[in-house]
N, C-alpha and C. Protein backbone atom coordinates (compact mmCIF):
# COMPACT_ATOMS: atom_id res chain seq x y z
N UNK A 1 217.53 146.40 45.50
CA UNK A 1 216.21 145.80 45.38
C UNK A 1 215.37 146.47 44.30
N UNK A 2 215.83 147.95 44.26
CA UNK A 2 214.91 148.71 42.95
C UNK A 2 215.09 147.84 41.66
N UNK A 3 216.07 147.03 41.10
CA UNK A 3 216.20 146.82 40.00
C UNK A 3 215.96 145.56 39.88
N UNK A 4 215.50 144.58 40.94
CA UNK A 4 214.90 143.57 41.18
C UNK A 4 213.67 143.49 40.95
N UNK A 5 213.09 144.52 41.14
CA UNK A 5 211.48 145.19 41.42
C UNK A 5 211.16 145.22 40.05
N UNK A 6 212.22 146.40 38.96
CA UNK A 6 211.65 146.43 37.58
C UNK A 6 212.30 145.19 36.52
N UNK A 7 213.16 144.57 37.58
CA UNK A 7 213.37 143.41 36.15
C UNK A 7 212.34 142.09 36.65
N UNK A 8 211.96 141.94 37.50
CA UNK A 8 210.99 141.08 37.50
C UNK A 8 209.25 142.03 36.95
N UNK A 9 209.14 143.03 36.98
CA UNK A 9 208.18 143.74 36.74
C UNK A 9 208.28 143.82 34.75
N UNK A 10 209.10 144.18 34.41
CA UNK A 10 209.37 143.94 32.95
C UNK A 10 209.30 142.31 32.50
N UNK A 11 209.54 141.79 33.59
CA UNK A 11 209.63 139.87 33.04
C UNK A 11 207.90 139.73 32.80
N UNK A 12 207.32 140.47 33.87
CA UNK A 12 205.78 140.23 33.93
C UNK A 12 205.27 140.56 32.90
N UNK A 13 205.57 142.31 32.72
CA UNK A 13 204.77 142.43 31.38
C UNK A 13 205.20 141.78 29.99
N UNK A 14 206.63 141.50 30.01
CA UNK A 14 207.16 140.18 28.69
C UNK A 14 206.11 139.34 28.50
N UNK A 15 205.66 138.53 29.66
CA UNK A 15 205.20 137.15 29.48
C UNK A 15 203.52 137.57 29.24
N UNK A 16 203.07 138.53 29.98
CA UNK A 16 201.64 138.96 29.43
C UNK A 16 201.50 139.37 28.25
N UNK A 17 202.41 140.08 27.34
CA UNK A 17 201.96 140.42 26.18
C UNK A 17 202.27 139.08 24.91
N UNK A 18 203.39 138.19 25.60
CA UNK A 18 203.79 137.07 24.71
C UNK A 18 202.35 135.87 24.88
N UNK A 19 201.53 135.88 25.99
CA UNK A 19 200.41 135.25 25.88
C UNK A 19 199.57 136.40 25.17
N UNK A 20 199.63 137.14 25.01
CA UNK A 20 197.94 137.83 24.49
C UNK A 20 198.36 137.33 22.93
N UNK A 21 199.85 137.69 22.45
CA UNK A 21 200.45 137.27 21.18
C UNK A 21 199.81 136.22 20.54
N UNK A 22 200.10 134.89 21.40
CA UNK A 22 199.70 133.63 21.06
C UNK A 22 198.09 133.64 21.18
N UNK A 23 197.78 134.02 21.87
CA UNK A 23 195.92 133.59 22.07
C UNK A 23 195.33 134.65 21.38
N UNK A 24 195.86 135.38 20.57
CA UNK A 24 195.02 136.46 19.29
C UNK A 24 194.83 135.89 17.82
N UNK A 25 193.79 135.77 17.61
CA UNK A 25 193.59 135.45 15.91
C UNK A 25 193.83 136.45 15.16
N UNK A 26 193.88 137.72 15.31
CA UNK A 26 194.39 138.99 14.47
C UNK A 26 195.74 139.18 14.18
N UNK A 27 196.35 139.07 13.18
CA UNK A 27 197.57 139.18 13.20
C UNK A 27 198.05 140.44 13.80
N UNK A 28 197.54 141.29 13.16
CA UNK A 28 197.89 142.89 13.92
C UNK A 28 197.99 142.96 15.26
N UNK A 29 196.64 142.42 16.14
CA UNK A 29 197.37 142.18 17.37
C UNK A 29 198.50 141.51 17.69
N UNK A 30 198.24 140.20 17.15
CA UNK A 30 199.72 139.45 17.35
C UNK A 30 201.03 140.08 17.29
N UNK A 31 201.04 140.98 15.84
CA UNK A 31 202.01 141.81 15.80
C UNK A 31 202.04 142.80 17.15
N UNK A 32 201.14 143.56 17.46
CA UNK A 32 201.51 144.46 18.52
C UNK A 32 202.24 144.14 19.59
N UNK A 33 201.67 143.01 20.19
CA UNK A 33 202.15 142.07 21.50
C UNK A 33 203.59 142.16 21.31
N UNK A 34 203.73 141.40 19.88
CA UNK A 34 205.34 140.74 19.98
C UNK A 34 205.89 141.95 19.87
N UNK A 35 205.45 143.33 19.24
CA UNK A 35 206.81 144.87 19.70
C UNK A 35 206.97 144.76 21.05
N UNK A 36 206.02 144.82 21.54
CA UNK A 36 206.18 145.00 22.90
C UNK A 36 206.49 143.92 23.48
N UNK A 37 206.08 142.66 23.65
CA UNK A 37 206.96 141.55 24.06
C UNK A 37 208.45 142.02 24.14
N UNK A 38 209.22 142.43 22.98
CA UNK A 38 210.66 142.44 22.46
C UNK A 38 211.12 143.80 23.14
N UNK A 39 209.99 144.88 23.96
CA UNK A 39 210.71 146.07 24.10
C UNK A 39 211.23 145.55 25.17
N UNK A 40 210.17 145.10 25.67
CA UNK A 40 210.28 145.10 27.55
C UNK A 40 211.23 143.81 27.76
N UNK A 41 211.76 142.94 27.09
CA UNK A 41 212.56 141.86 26.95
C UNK A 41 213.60 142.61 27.14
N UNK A 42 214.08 143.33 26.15
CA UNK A 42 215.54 143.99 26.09
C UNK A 42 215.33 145.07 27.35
N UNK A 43 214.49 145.56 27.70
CA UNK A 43 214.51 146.18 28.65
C UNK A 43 214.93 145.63 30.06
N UNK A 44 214.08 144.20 29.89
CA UNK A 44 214.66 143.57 31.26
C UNK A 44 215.80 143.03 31.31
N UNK A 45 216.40 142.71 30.21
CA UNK A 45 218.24 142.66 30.09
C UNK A 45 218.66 143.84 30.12
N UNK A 46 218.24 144.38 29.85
CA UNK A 46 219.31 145.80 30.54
C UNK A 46 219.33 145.79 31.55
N UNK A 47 218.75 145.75 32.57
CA UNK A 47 218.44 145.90 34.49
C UNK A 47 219.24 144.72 34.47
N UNK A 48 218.83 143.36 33.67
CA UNK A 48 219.69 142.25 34.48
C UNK A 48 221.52 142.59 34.37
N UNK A 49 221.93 143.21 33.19
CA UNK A 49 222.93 143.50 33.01
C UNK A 49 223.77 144.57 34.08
N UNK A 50 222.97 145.83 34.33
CA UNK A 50 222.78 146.56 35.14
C UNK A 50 223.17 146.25 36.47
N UNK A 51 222.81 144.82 36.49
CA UNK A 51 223.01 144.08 38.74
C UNK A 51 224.23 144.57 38.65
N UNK A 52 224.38 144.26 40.26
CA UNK A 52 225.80 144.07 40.64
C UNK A 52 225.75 142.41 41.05
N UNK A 53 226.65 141.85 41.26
CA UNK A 53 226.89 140.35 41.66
C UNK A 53 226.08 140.09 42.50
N UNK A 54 225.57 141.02 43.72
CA UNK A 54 224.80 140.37 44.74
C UNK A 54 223.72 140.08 44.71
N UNK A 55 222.88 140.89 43.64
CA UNK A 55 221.88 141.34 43.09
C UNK A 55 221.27 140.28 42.21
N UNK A 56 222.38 139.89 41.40
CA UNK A 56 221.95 138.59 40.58
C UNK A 56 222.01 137.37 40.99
N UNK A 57 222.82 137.25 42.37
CA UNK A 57 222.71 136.32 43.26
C UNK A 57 221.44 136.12 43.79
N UNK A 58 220.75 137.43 44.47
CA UNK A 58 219.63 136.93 45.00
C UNK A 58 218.80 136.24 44.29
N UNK A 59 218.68 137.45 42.58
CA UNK A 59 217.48 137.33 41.47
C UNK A 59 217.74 135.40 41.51
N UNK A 60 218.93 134.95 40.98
CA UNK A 60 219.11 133.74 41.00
C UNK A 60 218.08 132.65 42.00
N UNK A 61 218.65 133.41 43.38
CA UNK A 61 217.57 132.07 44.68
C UNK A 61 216.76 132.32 44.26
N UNK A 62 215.83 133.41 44.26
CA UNK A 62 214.31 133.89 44.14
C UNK A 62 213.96 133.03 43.05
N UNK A 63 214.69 132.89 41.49
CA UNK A 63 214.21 131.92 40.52
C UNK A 63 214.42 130.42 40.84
N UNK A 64 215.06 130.48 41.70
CA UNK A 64 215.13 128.57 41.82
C UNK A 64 214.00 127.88 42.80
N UNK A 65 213.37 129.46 43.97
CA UNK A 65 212.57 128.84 44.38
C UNK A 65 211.21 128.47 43.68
């Protein structure tokens, strides 16, 4: 469940910094977002990679609900 916890927790901060990305008129911000968008992306493929079968089974139901 720990790695459920930080790959949905890394999905969160993905998608918060990929909206601040889009809704910034500064490019520089824009730029900042998207590093970080891209860290915590690869970060949360690592954990997803990381499961074991059962693990990505659950992550799976949990996304379909």
């Amino acid at each position: 469940m720990k790695r459920l916890y930080h790959y949905f927790n890394y999905k969160s901060l993905m998608m918060q910094h990929l909206s601040f990305a889009t809704e910034n008129g500064s490019l520089n911000d824009s730029l900042f977002h998207l590093l970080w968008y891209h860290y915590y992306k690869d970060e949360a493929q690592a954990h997803y990679f990381a499961m074991m079968h059962k693990e990505r089974e659950t992550l799976h139901k949990l996304m379909i609900l």
